[in-house]
N, C-alpha and C. Protein backbone atom coordinates (compact mmCIF):
# COMPACT_ATOMS: atom_id res chain seq x y z
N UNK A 1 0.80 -1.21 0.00
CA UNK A 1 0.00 0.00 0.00
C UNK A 1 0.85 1.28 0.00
N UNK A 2 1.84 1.06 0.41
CA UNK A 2 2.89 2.15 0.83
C UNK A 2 3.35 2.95 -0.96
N UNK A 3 3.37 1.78 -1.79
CA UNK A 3 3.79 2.33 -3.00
C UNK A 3 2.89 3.03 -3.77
N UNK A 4 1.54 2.46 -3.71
CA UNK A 4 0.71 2.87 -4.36
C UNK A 4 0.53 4.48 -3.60
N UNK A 5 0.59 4.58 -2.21
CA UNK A 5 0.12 5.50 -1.89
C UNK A 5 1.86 6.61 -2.75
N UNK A 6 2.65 6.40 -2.83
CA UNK A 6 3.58 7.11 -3.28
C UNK A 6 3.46 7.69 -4.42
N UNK A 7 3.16 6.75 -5.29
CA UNK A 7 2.95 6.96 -6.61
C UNK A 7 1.40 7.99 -6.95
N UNK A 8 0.69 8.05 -6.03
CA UNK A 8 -0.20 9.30 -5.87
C UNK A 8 0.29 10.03 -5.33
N UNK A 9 1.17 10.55 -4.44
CA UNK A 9 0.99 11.73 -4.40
C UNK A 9 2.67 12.17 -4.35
N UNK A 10 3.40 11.43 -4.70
CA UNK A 10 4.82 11.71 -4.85
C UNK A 10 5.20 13.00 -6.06
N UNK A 11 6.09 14.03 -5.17
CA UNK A 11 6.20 15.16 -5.91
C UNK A 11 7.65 15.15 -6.03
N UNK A 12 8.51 14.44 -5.65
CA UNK A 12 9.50 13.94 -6.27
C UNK A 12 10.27 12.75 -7.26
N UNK A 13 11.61 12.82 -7.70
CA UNK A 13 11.37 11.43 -8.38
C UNK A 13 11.71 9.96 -7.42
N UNK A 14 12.07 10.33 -6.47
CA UNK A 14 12.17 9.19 -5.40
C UNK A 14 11.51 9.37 -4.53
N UNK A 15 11.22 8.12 -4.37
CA UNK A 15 9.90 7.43 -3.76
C UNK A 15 10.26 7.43 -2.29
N UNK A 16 12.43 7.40 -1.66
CA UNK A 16 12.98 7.08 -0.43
C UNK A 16 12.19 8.06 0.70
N UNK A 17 12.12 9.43 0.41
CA UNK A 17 11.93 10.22 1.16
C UNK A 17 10.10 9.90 1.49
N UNK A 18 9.62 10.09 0.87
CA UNK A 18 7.71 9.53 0.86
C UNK A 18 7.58 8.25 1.64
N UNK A 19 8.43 7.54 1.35
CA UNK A 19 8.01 6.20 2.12
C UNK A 19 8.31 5.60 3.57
N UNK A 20 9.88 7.02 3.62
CA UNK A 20 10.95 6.53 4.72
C UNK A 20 9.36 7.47 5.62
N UNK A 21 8.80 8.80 5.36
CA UNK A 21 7.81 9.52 6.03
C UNK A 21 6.71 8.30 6.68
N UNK A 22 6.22 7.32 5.55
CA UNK A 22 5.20 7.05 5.52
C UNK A 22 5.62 6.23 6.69
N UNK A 23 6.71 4.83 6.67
CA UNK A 23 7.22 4.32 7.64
C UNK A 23 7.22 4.75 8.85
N UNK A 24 7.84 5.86 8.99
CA UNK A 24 7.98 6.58 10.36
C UNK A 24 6.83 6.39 10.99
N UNK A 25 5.76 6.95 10.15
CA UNK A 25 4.42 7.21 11.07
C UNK A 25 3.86 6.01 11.36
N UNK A 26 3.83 5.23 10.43
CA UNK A 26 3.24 3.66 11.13
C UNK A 26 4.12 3.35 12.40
N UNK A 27 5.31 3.74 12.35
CA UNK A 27 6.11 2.88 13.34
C UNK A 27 5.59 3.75 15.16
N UNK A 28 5.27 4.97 14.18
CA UNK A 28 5.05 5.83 15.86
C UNK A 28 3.38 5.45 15.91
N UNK A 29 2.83 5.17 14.91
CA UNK A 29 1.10 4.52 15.31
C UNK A 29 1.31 3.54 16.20
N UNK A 30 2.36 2.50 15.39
CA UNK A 30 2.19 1.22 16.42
C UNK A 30 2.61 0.92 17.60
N UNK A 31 3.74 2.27 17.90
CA UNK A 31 4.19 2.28 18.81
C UNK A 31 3.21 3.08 20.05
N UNK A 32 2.03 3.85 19.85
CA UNK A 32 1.68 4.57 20.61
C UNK A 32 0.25 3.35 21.13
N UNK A 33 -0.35 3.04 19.54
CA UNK A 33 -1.40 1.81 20.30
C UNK A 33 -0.77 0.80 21.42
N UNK A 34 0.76 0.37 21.41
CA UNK A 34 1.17 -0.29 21.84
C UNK A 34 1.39 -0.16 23.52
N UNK A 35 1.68 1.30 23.87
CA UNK A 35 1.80 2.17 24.69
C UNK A 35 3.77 1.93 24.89
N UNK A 36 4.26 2.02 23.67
CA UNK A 36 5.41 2.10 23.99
C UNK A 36 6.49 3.31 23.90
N UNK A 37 7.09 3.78 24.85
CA UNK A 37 7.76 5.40 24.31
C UNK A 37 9.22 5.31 23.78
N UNK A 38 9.68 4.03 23.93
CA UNK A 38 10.82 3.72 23.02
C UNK A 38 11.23 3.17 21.99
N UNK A 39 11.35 3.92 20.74
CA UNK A 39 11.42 3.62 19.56
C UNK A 39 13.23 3.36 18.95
N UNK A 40 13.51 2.13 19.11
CA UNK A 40 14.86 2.05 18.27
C UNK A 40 14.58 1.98 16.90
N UNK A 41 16.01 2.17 16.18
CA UNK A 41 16.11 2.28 14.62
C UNK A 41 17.08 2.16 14.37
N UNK A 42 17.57 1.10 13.30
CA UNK A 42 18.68 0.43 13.28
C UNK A 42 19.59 1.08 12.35
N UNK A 43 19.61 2.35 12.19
CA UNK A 43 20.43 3.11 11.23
C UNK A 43 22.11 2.77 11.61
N UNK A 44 23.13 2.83 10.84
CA UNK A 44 24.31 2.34 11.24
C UNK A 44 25.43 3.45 11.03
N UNK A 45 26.62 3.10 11.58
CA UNK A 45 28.01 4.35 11.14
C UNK A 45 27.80 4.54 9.47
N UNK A 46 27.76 3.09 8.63
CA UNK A 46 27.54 3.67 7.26
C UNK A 46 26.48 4.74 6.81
N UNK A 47 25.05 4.71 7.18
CA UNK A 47 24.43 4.98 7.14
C UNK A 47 24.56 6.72 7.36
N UNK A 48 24.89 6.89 8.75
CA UNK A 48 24.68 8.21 9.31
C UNK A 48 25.89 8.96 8.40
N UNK A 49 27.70 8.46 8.19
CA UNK A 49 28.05 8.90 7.22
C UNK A 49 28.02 9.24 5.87
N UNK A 50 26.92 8.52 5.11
CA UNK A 50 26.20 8.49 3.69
C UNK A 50 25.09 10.11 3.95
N UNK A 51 24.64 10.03 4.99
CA UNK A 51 23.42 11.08 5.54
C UNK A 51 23.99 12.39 5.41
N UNK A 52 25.13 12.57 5.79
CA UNK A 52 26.37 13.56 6.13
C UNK A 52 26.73 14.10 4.86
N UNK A 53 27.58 13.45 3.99
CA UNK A 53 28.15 13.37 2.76
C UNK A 53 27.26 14.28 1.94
N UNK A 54 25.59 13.52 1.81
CA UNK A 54 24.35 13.89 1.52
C UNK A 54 24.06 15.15 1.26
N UNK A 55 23.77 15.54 2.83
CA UNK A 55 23.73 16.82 3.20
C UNK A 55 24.49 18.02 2.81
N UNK A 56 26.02 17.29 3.14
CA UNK A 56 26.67 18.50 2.50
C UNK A 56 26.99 18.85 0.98
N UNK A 57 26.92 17.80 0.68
CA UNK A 57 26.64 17.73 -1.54
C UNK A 57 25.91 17.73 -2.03
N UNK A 58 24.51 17.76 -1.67
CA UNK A 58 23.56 18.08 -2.27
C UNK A 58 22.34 19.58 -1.72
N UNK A 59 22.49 19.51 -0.53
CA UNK A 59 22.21 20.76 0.28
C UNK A 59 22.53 22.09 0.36
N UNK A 60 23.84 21.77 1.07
CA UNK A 60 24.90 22.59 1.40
C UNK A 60 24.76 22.51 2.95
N UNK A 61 24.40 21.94 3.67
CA UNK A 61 24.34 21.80 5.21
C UNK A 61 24.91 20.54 5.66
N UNK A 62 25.07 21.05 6.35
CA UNK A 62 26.01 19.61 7.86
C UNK A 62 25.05 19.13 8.89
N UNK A 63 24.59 18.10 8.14
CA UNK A 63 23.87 17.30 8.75
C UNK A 63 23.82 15.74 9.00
N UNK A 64 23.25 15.50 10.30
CA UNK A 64 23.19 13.62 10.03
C UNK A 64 22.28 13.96 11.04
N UNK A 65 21.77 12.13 10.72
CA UNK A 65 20.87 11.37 11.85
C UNK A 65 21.36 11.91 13.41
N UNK A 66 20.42 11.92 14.56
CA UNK A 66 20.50 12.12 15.59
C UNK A 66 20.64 10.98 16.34
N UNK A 67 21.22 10.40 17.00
CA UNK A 67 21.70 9.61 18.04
C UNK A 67 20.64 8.99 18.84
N UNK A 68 19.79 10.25 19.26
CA UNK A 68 18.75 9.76 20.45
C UNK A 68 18.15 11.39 20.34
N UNK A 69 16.97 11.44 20.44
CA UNK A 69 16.02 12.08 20.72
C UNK A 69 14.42 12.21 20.23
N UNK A 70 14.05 13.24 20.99
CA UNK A 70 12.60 13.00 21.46
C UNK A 70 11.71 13.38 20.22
N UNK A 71 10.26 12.80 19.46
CA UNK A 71 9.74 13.06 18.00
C UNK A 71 9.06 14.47 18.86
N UNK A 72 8.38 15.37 17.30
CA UNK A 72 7.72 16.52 17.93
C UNK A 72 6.82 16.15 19.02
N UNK A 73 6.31 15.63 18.68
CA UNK A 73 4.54 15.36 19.66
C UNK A 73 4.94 15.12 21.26
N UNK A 74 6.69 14.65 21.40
CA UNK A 74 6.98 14.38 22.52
C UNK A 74 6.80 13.28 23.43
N UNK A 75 6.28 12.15 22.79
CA UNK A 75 5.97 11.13 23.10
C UNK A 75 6.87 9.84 23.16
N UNK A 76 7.73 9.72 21.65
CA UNK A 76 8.50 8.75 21.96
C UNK A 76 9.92 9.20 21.58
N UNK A 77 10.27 8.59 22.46
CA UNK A 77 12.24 8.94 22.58
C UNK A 77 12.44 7.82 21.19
N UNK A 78 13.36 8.40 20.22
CA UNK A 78 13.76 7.86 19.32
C UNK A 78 15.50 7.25 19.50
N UNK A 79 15.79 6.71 19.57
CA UNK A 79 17.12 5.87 19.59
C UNK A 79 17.98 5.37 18.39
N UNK A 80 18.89 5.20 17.91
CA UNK A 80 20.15 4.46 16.99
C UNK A 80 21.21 3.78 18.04
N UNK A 81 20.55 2.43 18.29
CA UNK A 81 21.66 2.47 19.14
C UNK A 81 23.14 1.45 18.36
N UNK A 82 22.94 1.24 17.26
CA UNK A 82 24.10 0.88 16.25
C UNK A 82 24.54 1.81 15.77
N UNK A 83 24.79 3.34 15.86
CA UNK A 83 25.68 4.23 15.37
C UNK A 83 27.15 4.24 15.19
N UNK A 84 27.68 3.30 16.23
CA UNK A 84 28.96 2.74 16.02
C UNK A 84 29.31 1.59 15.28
N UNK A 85 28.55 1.52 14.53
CA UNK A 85 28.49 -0.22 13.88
C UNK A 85 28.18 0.09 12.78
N UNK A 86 29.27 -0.87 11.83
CA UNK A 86 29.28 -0.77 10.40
C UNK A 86 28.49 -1.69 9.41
N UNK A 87 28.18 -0.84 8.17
CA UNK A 87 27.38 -1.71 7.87
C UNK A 87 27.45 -3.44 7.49
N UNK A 88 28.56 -3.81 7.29
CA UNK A 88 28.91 -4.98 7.18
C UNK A 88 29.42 -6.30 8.38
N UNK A 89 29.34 -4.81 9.40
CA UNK A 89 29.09 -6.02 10.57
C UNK A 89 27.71 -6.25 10.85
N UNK A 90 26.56 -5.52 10.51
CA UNK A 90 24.98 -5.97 11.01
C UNK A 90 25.31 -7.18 10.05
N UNK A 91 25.67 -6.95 8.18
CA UNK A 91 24.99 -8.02 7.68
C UNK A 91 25.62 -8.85 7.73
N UNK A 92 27.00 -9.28 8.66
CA UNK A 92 27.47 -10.71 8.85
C UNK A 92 26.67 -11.28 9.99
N UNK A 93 26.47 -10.28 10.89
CA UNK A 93 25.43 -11.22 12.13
C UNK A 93 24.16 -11.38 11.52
N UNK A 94 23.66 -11.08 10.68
CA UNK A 94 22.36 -11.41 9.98
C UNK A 94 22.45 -11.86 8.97
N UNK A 95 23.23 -12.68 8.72
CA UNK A 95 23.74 -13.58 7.66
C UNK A 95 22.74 -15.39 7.99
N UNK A 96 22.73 -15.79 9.35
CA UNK A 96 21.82 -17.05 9.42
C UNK A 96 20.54 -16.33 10.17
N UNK A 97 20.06 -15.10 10.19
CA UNK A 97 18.84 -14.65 11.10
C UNK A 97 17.61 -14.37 9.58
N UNK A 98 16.41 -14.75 10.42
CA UNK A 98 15.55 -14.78 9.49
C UNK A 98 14.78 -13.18 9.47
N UNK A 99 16.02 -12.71 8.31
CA UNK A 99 15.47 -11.29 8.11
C UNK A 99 15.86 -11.50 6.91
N UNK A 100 14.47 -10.16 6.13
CA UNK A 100 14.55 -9.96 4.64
C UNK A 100 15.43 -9.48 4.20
N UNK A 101 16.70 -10.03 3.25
CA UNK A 101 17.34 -9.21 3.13
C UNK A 101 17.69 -8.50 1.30
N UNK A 102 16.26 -8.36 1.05
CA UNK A 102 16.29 -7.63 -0.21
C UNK A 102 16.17 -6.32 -0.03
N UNK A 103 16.36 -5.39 -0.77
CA UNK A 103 16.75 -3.72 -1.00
C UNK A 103 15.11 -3.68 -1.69
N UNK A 104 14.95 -2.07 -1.15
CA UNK A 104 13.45 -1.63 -1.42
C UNK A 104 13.48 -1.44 -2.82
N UNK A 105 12.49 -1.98 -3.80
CA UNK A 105 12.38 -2.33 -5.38
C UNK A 105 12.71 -1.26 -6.04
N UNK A 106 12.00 0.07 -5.41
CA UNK A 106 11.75 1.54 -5.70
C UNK A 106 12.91 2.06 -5.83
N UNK A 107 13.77 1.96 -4.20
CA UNK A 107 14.68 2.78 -4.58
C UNK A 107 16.28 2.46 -4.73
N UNK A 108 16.72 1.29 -5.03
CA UNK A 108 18.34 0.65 -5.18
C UNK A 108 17.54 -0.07 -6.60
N UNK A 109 16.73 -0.26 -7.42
CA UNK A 109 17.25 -0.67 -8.68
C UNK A 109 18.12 0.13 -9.54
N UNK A 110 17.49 1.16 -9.77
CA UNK A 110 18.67 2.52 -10.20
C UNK A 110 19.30 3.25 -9.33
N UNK A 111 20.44 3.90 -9.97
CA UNK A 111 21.30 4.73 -9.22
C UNK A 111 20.78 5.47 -8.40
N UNK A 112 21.26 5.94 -7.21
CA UNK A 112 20.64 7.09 -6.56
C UNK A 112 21.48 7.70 -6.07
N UNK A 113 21.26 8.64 -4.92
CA UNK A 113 22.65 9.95 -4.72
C UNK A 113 23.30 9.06 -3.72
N UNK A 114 22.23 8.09 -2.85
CA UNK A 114 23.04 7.73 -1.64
C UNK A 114 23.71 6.53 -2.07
N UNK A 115 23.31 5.75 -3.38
CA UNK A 115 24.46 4.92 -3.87
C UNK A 115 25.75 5.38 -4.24
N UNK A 116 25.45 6.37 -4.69
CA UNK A 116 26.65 6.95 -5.46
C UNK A 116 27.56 7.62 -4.49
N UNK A 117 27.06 8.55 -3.37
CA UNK A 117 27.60 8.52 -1.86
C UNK A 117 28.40 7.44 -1.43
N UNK A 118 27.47 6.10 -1.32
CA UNK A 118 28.39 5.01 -0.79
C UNK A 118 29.32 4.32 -1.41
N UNK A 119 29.32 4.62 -2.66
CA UNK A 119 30.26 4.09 -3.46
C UNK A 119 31.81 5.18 -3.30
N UNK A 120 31.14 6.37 -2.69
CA UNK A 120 32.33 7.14 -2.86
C UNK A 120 33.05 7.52 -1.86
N UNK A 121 32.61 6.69 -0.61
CA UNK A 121 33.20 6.36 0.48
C UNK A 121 33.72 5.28 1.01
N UNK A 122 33.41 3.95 -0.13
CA UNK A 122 33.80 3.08 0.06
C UNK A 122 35.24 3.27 -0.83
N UNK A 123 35.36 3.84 -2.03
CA UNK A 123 36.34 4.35 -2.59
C UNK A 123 37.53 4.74 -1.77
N UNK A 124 37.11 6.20 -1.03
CA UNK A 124 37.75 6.76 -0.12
C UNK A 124 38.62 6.03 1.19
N UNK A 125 37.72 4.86 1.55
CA UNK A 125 38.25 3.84 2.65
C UNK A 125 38.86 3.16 2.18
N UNK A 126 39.24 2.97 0.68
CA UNK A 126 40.19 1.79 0.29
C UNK A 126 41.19 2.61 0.34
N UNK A 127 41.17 4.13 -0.17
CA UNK A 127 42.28 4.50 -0.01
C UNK A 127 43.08 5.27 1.41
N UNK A 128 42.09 5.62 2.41
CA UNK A 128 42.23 6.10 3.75
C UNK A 128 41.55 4.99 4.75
N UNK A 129 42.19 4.14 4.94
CA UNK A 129 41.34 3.55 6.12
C UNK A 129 40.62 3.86 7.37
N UNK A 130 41.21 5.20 7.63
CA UNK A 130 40.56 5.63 8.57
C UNK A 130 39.34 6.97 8.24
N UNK A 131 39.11 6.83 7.19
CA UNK A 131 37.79 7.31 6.84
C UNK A 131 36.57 7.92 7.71
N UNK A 132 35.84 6.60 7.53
CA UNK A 132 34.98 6.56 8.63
C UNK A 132 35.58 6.77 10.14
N UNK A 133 36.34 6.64 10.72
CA UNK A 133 37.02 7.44 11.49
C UNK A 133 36.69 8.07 12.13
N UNK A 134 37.60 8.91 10.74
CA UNK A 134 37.23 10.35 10.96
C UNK A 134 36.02 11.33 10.48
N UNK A 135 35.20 10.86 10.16
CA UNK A 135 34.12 11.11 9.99
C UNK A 135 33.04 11.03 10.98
N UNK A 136 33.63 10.25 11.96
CA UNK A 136 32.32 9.80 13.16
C UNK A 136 33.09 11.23 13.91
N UNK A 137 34.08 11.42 14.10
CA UNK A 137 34.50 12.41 15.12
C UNK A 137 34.26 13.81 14.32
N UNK A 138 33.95 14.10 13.21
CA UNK A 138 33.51 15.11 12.82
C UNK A 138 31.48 15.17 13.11
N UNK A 139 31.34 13.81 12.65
CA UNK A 139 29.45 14.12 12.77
C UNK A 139 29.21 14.19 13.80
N UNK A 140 30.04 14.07 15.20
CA UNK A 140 29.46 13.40 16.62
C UNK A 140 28.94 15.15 17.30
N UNK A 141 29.31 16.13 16.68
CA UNK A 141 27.95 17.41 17.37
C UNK A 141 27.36 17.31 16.82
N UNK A 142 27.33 17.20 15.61
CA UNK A 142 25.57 16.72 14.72
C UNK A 142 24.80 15.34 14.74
N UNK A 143 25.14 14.96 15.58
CA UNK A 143 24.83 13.55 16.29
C UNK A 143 24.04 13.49 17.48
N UNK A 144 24.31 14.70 18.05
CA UNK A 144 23.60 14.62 19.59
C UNK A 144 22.57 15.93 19.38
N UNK A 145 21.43 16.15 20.17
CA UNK A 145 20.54 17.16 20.20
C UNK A 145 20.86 17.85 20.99
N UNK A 146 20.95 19.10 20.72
CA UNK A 146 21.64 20.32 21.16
C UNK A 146 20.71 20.55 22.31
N UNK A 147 21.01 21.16 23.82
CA UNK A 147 20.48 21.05 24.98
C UNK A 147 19.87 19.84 25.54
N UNK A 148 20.30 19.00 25.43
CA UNK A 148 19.59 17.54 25.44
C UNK A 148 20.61 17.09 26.90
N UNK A 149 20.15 17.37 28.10
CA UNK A 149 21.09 17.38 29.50
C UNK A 149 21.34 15.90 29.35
N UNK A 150 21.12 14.66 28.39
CA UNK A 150 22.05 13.57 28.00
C UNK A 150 22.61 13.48 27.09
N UNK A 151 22.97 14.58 26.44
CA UNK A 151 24.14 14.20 25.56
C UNK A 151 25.23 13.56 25.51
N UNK A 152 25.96 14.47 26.41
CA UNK A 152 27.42 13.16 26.73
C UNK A 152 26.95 11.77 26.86
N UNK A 153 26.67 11.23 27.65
CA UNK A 153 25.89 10.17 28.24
C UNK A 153 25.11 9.27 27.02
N UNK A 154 24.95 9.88 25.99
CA UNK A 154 24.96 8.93 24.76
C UNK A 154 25.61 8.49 23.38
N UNK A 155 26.67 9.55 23.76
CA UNK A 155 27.51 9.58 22.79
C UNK A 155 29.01 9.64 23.13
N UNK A 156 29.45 8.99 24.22
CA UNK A 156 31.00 9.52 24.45
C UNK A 156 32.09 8.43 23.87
N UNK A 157 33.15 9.09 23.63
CA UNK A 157 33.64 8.14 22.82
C UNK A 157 34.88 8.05 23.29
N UNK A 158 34.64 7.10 24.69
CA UNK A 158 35.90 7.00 25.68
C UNK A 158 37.08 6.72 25.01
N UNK A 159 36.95 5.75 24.30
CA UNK A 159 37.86 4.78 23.85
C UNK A 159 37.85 5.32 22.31
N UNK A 160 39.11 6.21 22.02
CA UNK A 160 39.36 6.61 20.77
C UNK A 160 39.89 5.69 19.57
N UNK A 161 39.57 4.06 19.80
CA UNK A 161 39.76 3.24 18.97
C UNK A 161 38.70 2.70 18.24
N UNK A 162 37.40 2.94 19.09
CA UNK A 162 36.28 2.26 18.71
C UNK A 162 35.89 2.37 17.28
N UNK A 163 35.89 2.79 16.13
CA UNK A 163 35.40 3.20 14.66
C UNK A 163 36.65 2.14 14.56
N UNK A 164 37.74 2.23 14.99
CA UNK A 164 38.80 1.44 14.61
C UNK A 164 38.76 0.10 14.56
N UNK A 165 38.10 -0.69 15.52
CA UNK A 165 38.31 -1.67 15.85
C UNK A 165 37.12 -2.69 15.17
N UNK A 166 36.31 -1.44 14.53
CA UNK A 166 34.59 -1.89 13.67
C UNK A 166 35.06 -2.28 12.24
N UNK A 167 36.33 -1.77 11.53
CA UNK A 167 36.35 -1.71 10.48
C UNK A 167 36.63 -3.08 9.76
């Protein structure tokens, strides 16, 4: 239903942004019939660096995913708690787990910006290994919500090896 509903009223040519919306809201419906106020989301270091890249090449802003915080309505605390985790370590532990692991039809049959993003960071890591890196220590204030009296506390990055030791 999700596509059909896209394909009415989609005012762009990708469908990612319409559907990732449409998702959201089911996930905070089911989460509120449910009476639950904690919403995880399995977005990853690849991920939030692709978001970044994004932002600043196609935008012009410095932006990524948020770490942890609260949706408008104020109801459910939103979470990533794989932000340190790469994408190829989720899909080796979900390599014997019974999850779908096909790409949405809509939007990875053709090229898109965030393929072409990841292709150009995977580029970049063959030739800088520490890439991603340094990239988590650049996104990590655009990572946390600004006045959010837990910030530290969800994002500290005691151990200046950790991106290191993921790769």
């Amino acid at each position: 239903p999700i596509m059909e509903q896209a394909k009415k009223n989609l005012q762009r040519k990708s469908f990612c942004a319409y559907c990732a919306r449409m998702k959201r809201g089911i996930m905070y419906r089911i989460a509120r019939e449910q009476n639950y106020n904690v919403l995880a989301l399995a977005q990853h270091l690849d991920d939030l660096a692709e978001s970044f890249l994004m932002s600043a090449l196609y935008s012009g802003s410095l932006r990524t995913m948020k770490a942890h915080y609260t949706n408008d309505a104020g109801d459910i605390r939103i979470i990533r708690p794989l932000v340190y985790v790469r994408e190829r370590q989720n899909a080796d532990f979900a390599v014997d787990l019974p999850v779908i692991q096909d790409s949405c039809p809509a939007c990875f049959t053709a090229p898109t910006q965030r393929e072409h993003v990841k292709q150009l960071l995977a580029n970049e890591e063959r030739e800088h290994k520490d890439v991603l890196h340094n990239m988590l220590h650049a996104m990590r204030p655009l990572m946390i919500k600004k006045g959010t009296p837990v910030d530290e506390k969800y994002l500290p990055l005691q151990d200046d090896n950790i991106s290191r030791t993921l790769t």
